[in-house]
Protein backbone atom coordinates (compact mmCIF):
# COMPACT_ATOMS: atom_id res chain seq x y z
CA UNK A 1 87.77 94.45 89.49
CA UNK A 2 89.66 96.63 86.92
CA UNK A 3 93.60 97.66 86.97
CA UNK A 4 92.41 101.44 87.57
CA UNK A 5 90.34 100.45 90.37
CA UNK A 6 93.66 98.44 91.64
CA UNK A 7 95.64 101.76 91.07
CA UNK A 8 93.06 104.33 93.30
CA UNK A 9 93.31 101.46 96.11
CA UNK A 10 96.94 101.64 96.67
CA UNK A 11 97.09 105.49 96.24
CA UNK A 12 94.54 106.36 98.72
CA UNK A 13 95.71 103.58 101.20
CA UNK A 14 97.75 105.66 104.00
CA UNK A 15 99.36 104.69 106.65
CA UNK A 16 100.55 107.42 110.26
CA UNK A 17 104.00 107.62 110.41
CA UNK A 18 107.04 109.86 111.76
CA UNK A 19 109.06 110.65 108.61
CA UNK A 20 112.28 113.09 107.94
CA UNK A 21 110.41 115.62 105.72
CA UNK A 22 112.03 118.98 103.63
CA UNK A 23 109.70 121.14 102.65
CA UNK A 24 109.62 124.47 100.80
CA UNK A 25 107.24 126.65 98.99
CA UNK A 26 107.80 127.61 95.39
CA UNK A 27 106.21 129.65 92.96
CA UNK A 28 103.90 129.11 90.13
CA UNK A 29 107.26 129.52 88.12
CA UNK A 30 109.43 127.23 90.24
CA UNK A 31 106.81 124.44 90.00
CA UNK A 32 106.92 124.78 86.08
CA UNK A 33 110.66 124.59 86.21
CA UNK A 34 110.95 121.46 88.19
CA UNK A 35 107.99 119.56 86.83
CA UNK A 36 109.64 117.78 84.26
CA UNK A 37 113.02 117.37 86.34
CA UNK A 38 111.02 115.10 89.15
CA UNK A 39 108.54 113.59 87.39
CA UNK A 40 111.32 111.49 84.92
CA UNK A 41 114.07 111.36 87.59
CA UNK A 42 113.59 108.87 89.71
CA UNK A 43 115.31 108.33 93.25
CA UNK A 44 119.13 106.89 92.67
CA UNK A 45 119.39 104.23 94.96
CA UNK A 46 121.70 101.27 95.07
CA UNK A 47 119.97 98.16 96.50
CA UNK A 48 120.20 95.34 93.79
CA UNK A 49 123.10 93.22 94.27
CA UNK A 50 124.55 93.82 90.78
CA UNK A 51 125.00 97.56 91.89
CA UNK A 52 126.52 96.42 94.89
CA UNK A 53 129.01 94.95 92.56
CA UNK A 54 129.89 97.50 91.00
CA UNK A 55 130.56 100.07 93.82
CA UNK A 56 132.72 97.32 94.70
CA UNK A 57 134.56 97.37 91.63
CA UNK A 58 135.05 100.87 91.61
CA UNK A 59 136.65 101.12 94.92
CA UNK A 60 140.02 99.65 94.45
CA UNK A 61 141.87 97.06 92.92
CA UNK A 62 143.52 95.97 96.01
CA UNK A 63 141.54 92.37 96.63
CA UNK A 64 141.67 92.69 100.26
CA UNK A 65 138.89 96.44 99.92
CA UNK A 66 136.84 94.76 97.02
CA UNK A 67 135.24 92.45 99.87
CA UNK A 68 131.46 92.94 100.09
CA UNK A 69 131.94 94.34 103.88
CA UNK A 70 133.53 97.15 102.53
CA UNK A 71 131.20 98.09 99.94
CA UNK A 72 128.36 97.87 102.87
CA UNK A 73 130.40 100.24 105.06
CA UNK A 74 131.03 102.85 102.11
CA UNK A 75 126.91 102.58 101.75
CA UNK A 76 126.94 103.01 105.60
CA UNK A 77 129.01 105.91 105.65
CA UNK A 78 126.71 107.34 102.76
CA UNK A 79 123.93 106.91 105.09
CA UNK A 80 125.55 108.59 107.96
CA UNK A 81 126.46 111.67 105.91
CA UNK A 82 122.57 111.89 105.36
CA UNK A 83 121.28 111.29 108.93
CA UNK A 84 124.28 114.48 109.68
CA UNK A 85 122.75 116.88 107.27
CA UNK A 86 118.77 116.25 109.02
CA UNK A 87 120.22 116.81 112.21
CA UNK A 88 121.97 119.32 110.98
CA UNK A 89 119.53 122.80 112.11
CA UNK A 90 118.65 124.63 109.03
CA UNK A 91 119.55 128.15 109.01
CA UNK A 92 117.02 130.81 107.95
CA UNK A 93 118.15 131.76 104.74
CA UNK A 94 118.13 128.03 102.94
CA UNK A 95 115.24 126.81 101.09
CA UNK A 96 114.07 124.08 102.70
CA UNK A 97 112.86 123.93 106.41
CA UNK A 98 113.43 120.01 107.56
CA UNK A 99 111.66 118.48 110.51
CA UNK A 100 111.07 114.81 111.94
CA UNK A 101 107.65 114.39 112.72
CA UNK A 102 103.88 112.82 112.21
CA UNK A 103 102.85 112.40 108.86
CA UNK A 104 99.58 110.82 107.96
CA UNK A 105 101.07 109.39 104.28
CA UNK A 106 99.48 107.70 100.93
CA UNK A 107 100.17 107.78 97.34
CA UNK A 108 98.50 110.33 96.45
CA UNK A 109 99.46 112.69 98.82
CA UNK A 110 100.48 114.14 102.75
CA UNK A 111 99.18 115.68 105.75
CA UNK A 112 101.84 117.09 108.36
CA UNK A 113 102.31 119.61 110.61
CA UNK A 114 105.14 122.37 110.29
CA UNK A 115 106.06 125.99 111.74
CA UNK A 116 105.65 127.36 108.34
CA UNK A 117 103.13 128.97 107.37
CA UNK A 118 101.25 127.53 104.47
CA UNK A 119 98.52 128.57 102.70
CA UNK A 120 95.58 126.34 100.75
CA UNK A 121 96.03 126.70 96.92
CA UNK A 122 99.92 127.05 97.80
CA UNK A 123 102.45 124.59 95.84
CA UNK A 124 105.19 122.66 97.85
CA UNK A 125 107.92 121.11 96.92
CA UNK A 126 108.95 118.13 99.54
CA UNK A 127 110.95 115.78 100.16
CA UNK A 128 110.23 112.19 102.19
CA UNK A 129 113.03 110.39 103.00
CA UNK A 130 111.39 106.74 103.64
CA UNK A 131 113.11 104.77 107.03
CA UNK A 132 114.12 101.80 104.73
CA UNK A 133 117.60 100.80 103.70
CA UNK A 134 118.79 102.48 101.34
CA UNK A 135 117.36 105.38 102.84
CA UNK A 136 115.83 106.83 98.93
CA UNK A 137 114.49 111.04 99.55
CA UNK A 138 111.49 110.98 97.25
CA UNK A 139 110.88 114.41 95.84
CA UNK A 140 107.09 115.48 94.97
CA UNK A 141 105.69 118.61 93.53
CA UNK A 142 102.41 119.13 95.64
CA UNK A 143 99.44 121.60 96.11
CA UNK A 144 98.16 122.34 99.42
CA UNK A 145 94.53 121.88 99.65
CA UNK A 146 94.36 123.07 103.05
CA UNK A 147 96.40 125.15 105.18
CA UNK A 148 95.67 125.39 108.71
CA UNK A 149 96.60 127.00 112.18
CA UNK A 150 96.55 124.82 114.86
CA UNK A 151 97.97 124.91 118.71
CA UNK A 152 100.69 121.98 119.82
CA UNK A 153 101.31 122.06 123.04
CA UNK A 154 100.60 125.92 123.59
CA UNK A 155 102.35 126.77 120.16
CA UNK A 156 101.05 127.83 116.58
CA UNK A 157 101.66 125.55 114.32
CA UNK A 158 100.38 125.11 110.50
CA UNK A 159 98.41 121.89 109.37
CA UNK A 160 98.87 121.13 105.88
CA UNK A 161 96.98 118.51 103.40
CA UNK A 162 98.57 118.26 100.62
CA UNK A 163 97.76 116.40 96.97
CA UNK A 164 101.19 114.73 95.24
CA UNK A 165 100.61 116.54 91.45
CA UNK A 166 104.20 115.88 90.28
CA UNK A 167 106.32 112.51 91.87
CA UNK A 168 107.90 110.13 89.42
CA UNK A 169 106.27 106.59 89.07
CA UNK A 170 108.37 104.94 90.57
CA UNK A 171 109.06 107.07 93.52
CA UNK A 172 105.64 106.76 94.17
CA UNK A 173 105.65 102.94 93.87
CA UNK A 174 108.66 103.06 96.61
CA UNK A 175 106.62 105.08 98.65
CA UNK A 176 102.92 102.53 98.18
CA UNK A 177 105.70 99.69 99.21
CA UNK A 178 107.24 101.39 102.38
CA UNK A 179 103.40 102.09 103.11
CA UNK A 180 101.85 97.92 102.86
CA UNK A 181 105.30 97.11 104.48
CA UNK A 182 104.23 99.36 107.82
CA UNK A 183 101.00 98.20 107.82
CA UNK A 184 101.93 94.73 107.50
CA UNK A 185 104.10 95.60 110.57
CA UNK A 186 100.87 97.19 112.31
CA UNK A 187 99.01 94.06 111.51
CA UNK A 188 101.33 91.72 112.61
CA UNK A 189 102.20 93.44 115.99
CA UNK A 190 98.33 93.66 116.49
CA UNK A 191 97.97 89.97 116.10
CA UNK A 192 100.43 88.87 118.46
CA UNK A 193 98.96 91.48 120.77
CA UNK A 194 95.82 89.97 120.81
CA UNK A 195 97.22 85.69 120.94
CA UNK A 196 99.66 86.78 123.32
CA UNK A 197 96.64 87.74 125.94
């Protein structure tokens, strides 16, 4: 088995989830713009322990706020600000409309359901924050390939597949990770499911 045939595996393996998702159309002008900016930016996130180290540093001097709890509660406090801004109800005039909810997720691209309406052939821009500490918002260019209405619980709602055209590499890696790591998860709970009866 080849390395590309690896590669087209892991894309197309996906996984159902509930996700924080931002999502926005954008022109054929605002995709050109952007293209370059997502694909070789990656997601800033600090989970090695030498970065760690150095938010630590950067704090203080006092040797009493350089311990390590500290530097976790700074990151905690980071993560708080985020979880505020998702609760946080857009209001009609910003860009992005945000929403918690069922995602059917790979590589390669999304499928989700939102109160926007969406049209097949229509480029997105959206944002997935994945449910793992550090909490990284990967940012994809995408083109709809199908656009939907569909009725939720007597309201209209828009169905949207979409195809990931611009995501940096290693966003994308995060995102094949966060995927085996859930279905792992699925896999495990289903076993002792099944030896627990």
């Amino acid at each position: 088995m080849s390395e590309d045939d690896t590669d087209d595996r892991r894309e197309y393996f996906r996984i159902k989830d509930r996700l924080a998702i931002e999502v926005r159309a954008i022109s054929d002008e605002e995709f050109l713009q952007l293209e370059n900016t997502i694909r070789y930016n990656p997601t800033q996130v600090i989970d090695k322990a030498y970065d760690m180290h150095f938010l630590k540093e950067s704090i203080s001097n006092d040797e009493k706020e350089k311990s390590q709890i500290l530097s976790y509660l700074v990151m905690i406090d980071k993560k708080l600000d985020m979880l505020v801004d998702f609760l946080y109800k857009p209001k009609k005039d910003e860009l992005f409309h945000t929403s918690y909810t069922e995602v059917e997720v790979s590589g390669n691209g999304i499928k989700f359901i939102t109160d926007l309406v969406i049209n097949s052939g229509d480029y997105i821009e959206i944002k997935v924050v994945i449910p793992r500490f550090p909490y990284p918002k990967i940012t994809a260019l995408s083109q709809v390939l199908r656009g939907e209405e569909c009725l939720v619980k007597e309201t209209m709602y828009c169905e949207v597949i979409a195809r990931f055209i611009v995501i940096n590499e290693e966003d994308r890696d995060l995102l094949i990770n966060y995927i085996f790591v859930k279905d792992r998860e699925r896999l495990r709970l289903k076993k002792e499911l099944f030896s627990g009866q």
